[in-house]
N, C-alpha and C. Protein backbone atom coordinates (compact mmCIF):
# COMPACT_ATOMS: atom_id res chain seq x y z
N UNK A 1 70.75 -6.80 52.50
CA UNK A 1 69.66 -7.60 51.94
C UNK A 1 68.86 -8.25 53.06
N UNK A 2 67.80 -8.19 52.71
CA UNK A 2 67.02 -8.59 54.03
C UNK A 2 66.98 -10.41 54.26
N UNK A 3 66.76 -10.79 54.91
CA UNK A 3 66.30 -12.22 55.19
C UNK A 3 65.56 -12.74 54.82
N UNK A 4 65.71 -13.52 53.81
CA UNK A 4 64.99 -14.44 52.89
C UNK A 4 64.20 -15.59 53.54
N UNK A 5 64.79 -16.77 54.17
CA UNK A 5 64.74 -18.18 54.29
C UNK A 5 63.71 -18.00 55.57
N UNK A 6 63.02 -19.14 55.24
CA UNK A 6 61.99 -19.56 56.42
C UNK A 6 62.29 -19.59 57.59
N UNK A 7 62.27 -19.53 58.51
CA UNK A 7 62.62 -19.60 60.62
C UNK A 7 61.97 -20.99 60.38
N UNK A 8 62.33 -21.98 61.20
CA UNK A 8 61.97 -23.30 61.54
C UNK A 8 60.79 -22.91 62.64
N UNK A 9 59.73 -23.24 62.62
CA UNK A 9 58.40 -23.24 63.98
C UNK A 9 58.08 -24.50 64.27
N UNK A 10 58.51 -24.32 65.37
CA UNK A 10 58.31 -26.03 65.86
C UNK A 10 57.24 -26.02 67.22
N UNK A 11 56.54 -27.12 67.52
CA UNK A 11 55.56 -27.05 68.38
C UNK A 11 55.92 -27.24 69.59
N UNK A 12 55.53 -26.72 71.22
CA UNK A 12 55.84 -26.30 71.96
C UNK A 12 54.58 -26.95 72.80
N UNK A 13 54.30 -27.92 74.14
CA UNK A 13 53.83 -27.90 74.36
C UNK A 13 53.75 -27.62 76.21
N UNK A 14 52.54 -26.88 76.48
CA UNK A 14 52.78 -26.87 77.80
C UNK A 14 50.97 -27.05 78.24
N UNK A 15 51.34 -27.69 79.40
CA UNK A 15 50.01 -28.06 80.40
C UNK A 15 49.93 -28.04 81.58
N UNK A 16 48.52 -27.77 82.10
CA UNK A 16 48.46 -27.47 83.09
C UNK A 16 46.77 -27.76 83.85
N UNK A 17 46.43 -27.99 84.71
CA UNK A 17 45.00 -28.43 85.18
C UNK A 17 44.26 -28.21 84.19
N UNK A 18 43.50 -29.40 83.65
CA UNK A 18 42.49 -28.76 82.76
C UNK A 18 42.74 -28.07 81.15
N UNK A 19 44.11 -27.93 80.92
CA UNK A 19 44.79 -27.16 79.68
C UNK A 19 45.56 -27.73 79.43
N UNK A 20 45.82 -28.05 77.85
CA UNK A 20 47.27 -28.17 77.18
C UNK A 20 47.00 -27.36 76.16
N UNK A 21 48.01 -26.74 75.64
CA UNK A 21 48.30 -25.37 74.72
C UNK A 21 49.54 -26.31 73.85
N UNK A 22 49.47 -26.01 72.77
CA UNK A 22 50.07 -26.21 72.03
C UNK A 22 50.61 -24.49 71.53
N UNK A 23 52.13 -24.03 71.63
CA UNK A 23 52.48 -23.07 71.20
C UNK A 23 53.86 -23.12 70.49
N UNK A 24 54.40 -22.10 68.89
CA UNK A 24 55.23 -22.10 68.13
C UNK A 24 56.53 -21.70 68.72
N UNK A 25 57.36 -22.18 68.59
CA UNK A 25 58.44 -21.99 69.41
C UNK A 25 59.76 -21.73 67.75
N UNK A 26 60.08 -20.51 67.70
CA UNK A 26 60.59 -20.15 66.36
C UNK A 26 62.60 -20.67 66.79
N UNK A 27 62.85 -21.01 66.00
CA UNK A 27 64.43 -21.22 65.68
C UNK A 27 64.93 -20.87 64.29
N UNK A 28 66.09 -20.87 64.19
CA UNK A 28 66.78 -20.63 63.01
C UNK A 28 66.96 -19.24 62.00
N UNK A 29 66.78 -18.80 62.79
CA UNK A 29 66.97 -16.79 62.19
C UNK A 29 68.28 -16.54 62.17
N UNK A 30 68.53 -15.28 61.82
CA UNK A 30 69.62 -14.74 61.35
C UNK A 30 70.23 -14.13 63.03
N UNK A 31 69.17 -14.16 64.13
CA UNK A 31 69.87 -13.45 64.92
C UNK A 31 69.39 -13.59 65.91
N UNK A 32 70.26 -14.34 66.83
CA UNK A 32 69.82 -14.91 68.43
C UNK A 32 68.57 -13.97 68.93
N UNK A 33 69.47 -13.11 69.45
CA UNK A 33 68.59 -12.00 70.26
C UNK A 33 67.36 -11.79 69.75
N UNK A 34 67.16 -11.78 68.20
CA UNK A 34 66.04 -11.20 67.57
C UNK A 34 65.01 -12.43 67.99
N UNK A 35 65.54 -13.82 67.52
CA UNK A 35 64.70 -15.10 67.81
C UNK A 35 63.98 -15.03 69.10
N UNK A 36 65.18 -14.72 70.33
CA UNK A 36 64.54 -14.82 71.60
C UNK A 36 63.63 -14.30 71.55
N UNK A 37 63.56 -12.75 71.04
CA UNK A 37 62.62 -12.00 72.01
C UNK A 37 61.03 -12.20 71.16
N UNK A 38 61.49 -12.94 69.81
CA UNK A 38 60.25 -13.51 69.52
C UNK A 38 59.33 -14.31 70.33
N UNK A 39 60.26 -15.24 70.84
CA UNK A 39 59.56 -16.37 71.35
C UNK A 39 58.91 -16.22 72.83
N UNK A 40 59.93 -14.66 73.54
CA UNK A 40 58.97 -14.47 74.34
C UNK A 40 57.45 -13.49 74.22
N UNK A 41 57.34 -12.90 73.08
CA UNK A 41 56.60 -12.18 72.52
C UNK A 41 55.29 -13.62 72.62
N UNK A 42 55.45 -14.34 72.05
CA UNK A 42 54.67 -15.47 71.63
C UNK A 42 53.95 -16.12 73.16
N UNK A 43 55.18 -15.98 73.94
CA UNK A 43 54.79 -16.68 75.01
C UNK A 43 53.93 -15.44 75.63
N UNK A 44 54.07 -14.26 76.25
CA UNK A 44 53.33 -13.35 76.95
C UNK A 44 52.20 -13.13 76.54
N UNK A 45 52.12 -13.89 74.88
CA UNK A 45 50.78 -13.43 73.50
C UNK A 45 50.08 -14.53 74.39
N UNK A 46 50.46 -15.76 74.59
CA UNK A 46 49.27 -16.75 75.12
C UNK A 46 48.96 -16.89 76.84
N UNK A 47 49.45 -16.21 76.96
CA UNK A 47 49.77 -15.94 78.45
C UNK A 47 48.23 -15.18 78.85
N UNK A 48 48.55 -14.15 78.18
CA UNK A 48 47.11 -13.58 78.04
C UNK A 48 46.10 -13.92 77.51
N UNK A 49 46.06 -14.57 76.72
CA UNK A 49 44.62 -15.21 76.37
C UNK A 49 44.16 -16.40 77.23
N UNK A 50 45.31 -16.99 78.05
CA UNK A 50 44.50 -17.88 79.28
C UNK A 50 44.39 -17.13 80.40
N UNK A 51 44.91 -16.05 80.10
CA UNK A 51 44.44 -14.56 81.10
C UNK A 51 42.93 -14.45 80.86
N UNK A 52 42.71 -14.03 79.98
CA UNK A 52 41.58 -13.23 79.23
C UNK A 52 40.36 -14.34 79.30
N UNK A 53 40.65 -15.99 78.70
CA UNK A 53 39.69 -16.64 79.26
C UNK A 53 39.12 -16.93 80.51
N UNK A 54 39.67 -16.52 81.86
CA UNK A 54 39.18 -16.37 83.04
C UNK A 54 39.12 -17.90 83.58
N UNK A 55 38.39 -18.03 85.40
CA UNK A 55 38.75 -19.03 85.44
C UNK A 55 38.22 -20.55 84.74
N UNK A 56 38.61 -21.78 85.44
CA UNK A 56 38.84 -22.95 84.69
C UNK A 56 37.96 -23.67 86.33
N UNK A 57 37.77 -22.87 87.13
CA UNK A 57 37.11 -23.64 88.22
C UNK A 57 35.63 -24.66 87.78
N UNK A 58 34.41 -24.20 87.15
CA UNK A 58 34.06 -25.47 86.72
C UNK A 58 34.62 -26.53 86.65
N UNK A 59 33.82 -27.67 87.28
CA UNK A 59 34.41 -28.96 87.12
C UNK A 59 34.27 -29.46 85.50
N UNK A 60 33.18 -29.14 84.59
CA UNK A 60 33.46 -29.08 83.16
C UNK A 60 34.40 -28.67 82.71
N UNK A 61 35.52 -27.46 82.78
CA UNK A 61 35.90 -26.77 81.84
C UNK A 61 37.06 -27.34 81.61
N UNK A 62 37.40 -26.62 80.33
CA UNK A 62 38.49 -27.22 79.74
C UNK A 62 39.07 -26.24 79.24
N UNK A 63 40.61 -26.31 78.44
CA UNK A 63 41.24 -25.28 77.46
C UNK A 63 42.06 -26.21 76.56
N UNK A 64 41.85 -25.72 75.50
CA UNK A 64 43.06 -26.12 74.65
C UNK A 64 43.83 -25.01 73.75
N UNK A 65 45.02 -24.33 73.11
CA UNK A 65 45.44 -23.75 72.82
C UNK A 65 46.48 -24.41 71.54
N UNK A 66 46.23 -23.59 70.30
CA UNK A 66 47.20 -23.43 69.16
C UNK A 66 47.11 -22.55 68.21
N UNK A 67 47.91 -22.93 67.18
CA UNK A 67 48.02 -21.96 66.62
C UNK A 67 48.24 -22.27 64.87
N UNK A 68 48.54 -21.20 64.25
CA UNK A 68 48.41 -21.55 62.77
C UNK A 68 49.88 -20.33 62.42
N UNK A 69 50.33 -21.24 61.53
CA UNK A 69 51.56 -19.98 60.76
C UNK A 69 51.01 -19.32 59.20
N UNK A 70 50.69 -18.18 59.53
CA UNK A 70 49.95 -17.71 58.24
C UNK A 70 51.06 -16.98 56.93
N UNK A 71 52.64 -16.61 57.47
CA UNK A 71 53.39 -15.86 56.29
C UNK A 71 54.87 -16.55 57.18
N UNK A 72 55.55 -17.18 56.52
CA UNK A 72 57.20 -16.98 56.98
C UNK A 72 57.96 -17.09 55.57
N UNK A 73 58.38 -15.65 55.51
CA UNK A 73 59.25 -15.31 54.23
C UNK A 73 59.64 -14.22 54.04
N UNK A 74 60.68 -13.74 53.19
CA UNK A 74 61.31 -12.62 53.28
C UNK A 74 61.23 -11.89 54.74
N UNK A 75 62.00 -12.66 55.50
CA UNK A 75 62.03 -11.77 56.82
C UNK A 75 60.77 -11.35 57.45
N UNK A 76 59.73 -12.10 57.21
CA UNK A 76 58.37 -11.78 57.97
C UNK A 76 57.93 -12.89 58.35
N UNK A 77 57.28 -13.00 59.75
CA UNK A 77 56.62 -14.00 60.46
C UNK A 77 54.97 -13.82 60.92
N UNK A 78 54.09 -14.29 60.37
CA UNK A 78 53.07 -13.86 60.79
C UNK A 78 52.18 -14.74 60.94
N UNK A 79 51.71 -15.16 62.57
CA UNK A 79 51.00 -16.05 62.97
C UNK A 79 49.83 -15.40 63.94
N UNK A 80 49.15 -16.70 64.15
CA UNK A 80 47.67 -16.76 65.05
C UNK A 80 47.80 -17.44 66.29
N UNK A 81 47.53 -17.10 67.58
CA UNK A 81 47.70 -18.35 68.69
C UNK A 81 46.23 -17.92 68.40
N UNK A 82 45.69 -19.21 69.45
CA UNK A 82 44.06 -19.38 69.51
C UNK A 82 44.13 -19.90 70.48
N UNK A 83 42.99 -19.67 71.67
CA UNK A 83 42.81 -20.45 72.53
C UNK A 83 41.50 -20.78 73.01
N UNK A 84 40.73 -21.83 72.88
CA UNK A 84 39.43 -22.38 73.29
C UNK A 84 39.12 -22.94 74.71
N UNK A 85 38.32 -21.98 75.32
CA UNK A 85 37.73 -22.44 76.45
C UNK A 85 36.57 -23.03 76.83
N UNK A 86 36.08 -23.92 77.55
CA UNK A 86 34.64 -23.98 78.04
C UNK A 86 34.80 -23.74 79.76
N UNK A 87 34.32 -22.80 79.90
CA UNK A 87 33.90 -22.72 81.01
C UNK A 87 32.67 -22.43 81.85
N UNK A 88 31.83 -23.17 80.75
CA UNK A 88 30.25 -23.29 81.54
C UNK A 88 29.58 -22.55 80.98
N UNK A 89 28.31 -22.74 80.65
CA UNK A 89 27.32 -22.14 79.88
C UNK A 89 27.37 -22.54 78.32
N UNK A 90 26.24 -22.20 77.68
CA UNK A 90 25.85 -22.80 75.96
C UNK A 90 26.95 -23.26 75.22
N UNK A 91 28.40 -22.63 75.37
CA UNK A 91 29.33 -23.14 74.63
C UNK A 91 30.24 -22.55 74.97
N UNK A 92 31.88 -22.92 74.18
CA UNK A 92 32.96 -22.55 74.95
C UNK A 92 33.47 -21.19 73.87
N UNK A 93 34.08 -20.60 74.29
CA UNK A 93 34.79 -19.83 73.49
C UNK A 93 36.37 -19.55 72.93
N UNK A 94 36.30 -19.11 71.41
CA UNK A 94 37.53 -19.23 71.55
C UNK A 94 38.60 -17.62 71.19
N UNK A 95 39.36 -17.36 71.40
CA UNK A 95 40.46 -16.45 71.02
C UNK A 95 41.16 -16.00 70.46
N UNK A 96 41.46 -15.66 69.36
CA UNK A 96 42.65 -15.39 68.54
C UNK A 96 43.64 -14.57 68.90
N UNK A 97 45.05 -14.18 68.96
CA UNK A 97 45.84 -13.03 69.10
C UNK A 97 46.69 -13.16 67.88
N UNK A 98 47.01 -12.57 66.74
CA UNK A 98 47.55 -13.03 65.87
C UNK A 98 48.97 -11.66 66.38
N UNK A 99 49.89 -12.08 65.54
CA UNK A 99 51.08 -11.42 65.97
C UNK A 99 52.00 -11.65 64.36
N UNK A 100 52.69 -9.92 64.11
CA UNK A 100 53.17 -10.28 63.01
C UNK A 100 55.04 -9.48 63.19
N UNK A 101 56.01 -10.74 62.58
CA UNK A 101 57.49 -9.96 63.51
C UNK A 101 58.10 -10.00 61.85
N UNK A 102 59.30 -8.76 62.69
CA UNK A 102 60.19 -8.93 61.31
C UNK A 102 61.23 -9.93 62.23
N UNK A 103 61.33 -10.58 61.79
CA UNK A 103 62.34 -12.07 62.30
C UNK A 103 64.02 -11.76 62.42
N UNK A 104 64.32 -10.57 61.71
CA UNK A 104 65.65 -10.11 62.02
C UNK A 104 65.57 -9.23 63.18
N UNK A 105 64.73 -8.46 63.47
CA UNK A 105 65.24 -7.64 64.76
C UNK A 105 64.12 -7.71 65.87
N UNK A 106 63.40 -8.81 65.48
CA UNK A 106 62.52 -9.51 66.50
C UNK A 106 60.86 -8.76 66.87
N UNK A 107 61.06 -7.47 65.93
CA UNK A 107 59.90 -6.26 66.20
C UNK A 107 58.63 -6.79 65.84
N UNK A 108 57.89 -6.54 66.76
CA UNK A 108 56.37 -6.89 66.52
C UNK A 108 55.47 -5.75 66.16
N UNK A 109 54.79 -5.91 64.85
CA UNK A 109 54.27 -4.97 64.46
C UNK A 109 52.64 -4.36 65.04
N UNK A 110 52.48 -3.12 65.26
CA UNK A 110 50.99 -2.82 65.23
C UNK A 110 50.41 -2.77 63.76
N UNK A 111 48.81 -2.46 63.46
CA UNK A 111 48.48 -2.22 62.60
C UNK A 111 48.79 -0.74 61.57
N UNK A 112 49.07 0.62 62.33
CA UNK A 112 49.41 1.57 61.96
C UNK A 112 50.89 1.64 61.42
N UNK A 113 51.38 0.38 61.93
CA UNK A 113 52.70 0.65 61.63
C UNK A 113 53.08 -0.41 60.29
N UNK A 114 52.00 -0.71 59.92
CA UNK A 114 52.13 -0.78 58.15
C UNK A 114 51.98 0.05 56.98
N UNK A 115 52.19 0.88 57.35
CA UNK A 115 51.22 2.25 56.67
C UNK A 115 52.25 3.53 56.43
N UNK A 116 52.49 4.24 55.34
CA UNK A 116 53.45 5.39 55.87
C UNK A 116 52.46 6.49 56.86
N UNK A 117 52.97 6.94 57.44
CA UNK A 117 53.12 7.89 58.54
C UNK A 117 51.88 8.77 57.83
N UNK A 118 50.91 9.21 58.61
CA UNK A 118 50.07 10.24 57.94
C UNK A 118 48.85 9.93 56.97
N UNK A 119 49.15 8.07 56.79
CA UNK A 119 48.18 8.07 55.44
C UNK A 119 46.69 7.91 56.55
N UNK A 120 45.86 8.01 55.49
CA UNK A 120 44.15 7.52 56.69
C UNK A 120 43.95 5.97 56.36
N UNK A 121 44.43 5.33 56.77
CA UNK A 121 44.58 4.41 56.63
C UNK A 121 43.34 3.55 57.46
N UNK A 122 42.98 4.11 58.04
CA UNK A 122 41.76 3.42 59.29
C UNK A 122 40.33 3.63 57.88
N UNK A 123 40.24 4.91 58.00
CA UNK A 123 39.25 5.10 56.72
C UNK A 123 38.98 4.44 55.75
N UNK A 124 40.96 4.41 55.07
CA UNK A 124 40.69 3.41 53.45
C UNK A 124 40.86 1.26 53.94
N UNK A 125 40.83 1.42 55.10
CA UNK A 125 40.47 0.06 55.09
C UNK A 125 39.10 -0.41 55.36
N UNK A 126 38.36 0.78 56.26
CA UNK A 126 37.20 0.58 56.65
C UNK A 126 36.32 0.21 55.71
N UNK A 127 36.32 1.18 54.23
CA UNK A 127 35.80 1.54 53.17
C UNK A 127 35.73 -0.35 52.76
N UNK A 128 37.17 -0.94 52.17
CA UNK A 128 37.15 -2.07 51.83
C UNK A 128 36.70 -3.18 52.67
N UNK A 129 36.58 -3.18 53.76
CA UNK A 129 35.26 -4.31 55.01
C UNK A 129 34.27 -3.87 54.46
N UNK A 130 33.85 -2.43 54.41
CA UNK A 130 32.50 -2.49 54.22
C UNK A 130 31.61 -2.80 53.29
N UNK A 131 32.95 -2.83 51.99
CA UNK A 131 32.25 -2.89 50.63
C UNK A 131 32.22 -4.40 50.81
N UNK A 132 32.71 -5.27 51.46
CA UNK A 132 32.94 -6.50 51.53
C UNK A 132 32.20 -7.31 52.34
N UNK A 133 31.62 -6.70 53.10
CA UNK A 133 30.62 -7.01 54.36
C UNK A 133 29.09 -7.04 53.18
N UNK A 134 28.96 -6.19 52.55
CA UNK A 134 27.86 -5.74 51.77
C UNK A 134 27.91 -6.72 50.60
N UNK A 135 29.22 -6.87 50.15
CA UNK A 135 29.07 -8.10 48.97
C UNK A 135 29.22 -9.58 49.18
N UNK A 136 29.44 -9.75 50.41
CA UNK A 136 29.49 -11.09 50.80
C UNK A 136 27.94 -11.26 52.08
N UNK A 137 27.15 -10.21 51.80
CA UNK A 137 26.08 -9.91 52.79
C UNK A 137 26.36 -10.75 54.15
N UNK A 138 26.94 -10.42 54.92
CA UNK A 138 27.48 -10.58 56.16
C UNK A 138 26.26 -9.89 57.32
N UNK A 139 25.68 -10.69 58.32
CA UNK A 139 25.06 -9.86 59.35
C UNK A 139 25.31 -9.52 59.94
N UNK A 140 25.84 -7.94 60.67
CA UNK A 140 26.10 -7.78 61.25
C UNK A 140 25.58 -7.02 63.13
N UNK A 141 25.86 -7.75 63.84
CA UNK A 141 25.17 -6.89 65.28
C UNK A 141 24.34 -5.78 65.37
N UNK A 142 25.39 -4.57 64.91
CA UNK A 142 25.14 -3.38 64.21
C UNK A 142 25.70 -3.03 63.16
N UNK A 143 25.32 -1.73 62.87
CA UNK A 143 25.78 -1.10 61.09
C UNK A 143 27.57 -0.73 61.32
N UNK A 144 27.90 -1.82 60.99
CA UNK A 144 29.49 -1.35 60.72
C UNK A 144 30.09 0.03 60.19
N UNK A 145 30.97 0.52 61.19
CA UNK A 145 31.33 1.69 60.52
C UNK A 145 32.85 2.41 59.93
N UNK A 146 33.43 1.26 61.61
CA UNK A 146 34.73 1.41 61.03
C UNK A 146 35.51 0.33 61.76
N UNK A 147 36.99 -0.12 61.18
CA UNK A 147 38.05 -0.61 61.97
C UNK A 147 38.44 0.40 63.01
N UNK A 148 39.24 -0.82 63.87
CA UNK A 148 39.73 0.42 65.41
C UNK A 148 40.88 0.41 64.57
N UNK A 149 41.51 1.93 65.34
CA UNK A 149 43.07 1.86 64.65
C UNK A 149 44.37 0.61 64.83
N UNK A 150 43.60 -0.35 65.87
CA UNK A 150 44.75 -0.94 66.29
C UNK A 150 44.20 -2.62 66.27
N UNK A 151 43.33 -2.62 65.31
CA UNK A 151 42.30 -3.68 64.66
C UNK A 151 43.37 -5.10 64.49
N UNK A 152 42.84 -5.93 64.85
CA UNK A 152 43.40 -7.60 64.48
C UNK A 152 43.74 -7.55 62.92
N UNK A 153 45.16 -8.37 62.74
CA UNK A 153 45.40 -8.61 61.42
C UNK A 153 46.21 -9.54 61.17
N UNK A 154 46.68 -10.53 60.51
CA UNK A 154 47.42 -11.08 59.69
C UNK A 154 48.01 -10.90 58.95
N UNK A 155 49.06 -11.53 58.12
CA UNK A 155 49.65 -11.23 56.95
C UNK A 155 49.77 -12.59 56.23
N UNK A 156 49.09 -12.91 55.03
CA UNK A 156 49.04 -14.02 54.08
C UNK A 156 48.60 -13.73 52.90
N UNK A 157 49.80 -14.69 52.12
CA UNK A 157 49.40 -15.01 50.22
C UNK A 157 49.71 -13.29 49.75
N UNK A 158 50.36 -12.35 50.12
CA UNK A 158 49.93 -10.94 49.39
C UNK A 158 49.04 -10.55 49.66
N UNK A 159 47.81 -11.16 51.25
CA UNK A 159 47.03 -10.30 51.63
C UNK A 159 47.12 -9.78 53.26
N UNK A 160 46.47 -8.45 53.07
CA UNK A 160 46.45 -8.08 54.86
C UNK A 160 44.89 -8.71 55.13
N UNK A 161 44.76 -9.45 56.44
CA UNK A 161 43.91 -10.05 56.30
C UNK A 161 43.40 -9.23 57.79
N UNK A 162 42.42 -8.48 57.84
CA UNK A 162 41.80 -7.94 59.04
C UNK A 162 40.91 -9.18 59.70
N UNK A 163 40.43 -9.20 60.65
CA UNK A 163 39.46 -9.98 61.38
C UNK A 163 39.43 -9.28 62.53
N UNK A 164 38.07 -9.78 63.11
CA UNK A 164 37.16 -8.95 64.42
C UNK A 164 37.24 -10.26 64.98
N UNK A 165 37.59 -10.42 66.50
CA UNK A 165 36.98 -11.11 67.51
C UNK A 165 35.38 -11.63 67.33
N UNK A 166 34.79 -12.94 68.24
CA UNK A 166 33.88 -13.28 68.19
C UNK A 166 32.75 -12.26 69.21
N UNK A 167 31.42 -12.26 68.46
CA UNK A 167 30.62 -11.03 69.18
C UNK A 167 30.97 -9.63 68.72
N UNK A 168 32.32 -9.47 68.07
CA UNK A 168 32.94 -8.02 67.73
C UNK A 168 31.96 -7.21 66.91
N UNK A 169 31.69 -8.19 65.60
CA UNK A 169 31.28 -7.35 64.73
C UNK A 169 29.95 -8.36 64.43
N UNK A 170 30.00 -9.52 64.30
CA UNK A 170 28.63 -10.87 63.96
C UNK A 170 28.51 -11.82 65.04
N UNK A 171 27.36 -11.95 64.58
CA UNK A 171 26.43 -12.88 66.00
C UNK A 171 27.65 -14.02 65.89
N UNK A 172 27.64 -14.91 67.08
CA UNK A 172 28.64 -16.25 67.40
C UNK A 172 28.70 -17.00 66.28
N UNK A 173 27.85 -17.43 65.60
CA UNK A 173 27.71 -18.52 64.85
C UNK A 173 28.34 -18.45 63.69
N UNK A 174 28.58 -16.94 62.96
CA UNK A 174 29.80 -16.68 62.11
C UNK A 174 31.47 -16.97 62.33
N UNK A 175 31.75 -17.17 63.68
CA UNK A 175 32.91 -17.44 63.81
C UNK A 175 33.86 -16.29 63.69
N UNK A 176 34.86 -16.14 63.76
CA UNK A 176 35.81 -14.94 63.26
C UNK A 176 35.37 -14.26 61.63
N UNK A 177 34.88 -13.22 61.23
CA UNK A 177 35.21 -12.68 60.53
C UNK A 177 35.85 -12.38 59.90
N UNK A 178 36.55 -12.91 58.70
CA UNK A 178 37.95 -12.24 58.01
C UNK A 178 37.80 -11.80 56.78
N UNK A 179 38.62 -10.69 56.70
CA UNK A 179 38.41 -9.65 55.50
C UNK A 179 40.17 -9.57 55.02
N UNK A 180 40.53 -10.60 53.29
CA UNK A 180 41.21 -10.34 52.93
C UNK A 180 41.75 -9.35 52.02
N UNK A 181 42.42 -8.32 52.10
CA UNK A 181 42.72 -7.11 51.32
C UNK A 181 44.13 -7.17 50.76
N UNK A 182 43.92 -7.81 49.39
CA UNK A 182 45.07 -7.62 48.60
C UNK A 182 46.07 -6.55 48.90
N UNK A 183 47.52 -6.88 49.09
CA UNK A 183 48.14 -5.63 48.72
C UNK A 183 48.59 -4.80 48.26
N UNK A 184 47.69 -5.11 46.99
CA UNK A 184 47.93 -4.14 45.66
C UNK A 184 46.89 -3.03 46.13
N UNK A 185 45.71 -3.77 46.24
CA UNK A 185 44.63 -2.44 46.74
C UNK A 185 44.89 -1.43 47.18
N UNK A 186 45.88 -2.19 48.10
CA UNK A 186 46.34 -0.33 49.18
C UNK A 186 47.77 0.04 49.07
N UNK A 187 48.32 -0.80 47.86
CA UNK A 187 49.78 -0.35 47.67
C UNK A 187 50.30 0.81 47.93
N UNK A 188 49.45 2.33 47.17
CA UNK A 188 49.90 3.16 47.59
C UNK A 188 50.25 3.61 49.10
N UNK A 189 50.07 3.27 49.84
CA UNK A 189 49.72 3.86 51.21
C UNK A 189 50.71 2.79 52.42
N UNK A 190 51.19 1.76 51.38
CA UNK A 190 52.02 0.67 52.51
C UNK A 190 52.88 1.50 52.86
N UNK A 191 53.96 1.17 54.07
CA UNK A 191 55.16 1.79 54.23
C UNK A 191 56.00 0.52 53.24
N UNK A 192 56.45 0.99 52.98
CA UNK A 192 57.67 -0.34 52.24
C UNK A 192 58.29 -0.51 53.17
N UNK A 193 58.89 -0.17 54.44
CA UNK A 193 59.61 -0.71 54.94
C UNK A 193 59.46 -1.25 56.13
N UNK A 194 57.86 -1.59 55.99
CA UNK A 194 57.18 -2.62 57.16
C UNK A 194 56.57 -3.38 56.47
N UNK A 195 55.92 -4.52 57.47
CA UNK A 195 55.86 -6.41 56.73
C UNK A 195 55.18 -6.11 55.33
N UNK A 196 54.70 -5.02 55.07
CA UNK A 196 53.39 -5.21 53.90
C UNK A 196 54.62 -5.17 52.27
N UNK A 197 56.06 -4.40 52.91
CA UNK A 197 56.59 -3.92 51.64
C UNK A 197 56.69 -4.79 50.59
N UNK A 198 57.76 -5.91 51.48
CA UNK A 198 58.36 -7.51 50.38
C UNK A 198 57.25 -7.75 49.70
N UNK A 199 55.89 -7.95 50.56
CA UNK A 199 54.56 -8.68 49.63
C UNK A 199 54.52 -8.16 48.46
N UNK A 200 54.52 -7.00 48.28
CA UNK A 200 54.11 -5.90 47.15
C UNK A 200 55.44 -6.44 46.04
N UNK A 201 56.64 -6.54 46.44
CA UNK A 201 57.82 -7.29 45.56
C UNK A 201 57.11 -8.37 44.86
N UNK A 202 57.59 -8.48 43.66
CA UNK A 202 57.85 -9.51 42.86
C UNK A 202 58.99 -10.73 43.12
N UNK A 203 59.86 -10.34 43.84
CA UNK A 203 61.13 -11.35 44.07
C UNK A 203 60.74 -12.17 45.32
C-alpha cells in the first residue's frame, strides 16, 4: 500500500551577501534514504536558480528565495522554489523550478514520465493550453504552438498544472502563466503508476 500521510515541510533558512532564501526541508517519510535524497534534490533545485540568476555585484541587488507546497498526499510531494532577483535594470526577476517526488523512494519526476509510454502526450496537452490560451484570451509573444516535452509542471487539487517561465510564452507583466488540466481530461493517457495515478483515485 502506498504512503498515505503528509511528510512534515518545514522552513529552512540560508543566507548569504545580499540573499536569504527561504527553502523546504522535508521530514517524516516512510524512508530515510528516500527523505534524504529529497532534500538534496531541493537543495541542488535552488542552487541553480541562484545559479541561473547571475551575479549580485550591483550595489542595488538583492535576492530572496521561497517556496510554496502545492500536493503532499498519497505518497506525492509536489512543490515550487522561486527565486527573485534584482540585479539592475527596470525590474527584478523572478524563477520558478517546481519539482514533483514520490516521497517513498525519493524519485523526482519528469514531465513524460507521467504518461504511459508511447502516448502523444506533448500534442494532447498542447491542444488543452491552446484551447485555454484562446478562452481565457491570453497575449501571447508569438502564436503558441506547443509545450516542450520536458515543460514546467506541478501537481495540485486533481490538477496537472503546466506553466511557462517569465518572457516564455507572455510579455512580463502576465507573470507566470498557468494552465490547470484536470486529471480526468487526460485520464486516459496517465501512467497510473506515476504522481498523476492516486489523483485520478477516489480514496
Amino acid at each position: 500500500m502506498a504512503f498515505q500521510s503528509p511528510v512534515v515541510v518545514q522552513s529552512s533558512r540560508a543566507a548569504f551577501p545580499k540573499a536569504v532564501l527561504w527553502l523546504p526541508y522535508v521530514s517524516g517519510g516512510p524512508n530515510e534514504a528516500a527523505t534524504k535524497q529529497i532534500n538534496e534534490t531541493i537543495r541542488l533545485g535552488a542552487q541553480q536558480l541562484v545559479a541561473d540568476q547571475g551575479s549580485l555585484d550591483d550595489p542595488r541587488s538583492e535576492m530572496q528565495g521561497f517556496y510554496e507546497v502545492k500536493t503532499n498526499e498519497k505518497d506525492i510531494l509536489s512543490l515550487s522554489l522561486y527565486n527573485y532577483a534584482y540585479t539592475g535594470g527596470a525590474h527584478g526577476l523572478t524563477l520558478q523550478k517546481p519539482l514533483t517526488f514520490r516521497v517513498s523512494t525519493g524519485h523526482s519526476y519528469k514531465l513524460s514520465e507521467l504518461f504511459k509510454p508511447g502516448s502523444a502526450y506533448v500534442s494532447r496537452l498542447s491542444e488543452l493550453v491552446k484551447g485555454q490560451i484562446a478562452a481565457r484570451d491570453i497575449s501571447t509573444l508569438e502564436p503558441f504552438k506547443s509545450i516542450r516535452a520536458d515543460q514546467d509542471f506541478y501537481i495540485a487539487d486533481r490538477a496537472l498544472v503546466i506553466f511557462f517561465a517569465l518572457y516564455e510564452l507572455t510579455p512580463y507583466a502576465y507573470g507566470f502563466p498557468y494552465f490547470p488540466i484536470s486529471v480526468y481530461e487526460i485520464q486516459d493517457i496517465i501512467d497510473e503508476n506515476g504522481p498523476l495515478g492516486p489523483m485520478v483515485q477516489n480514496n
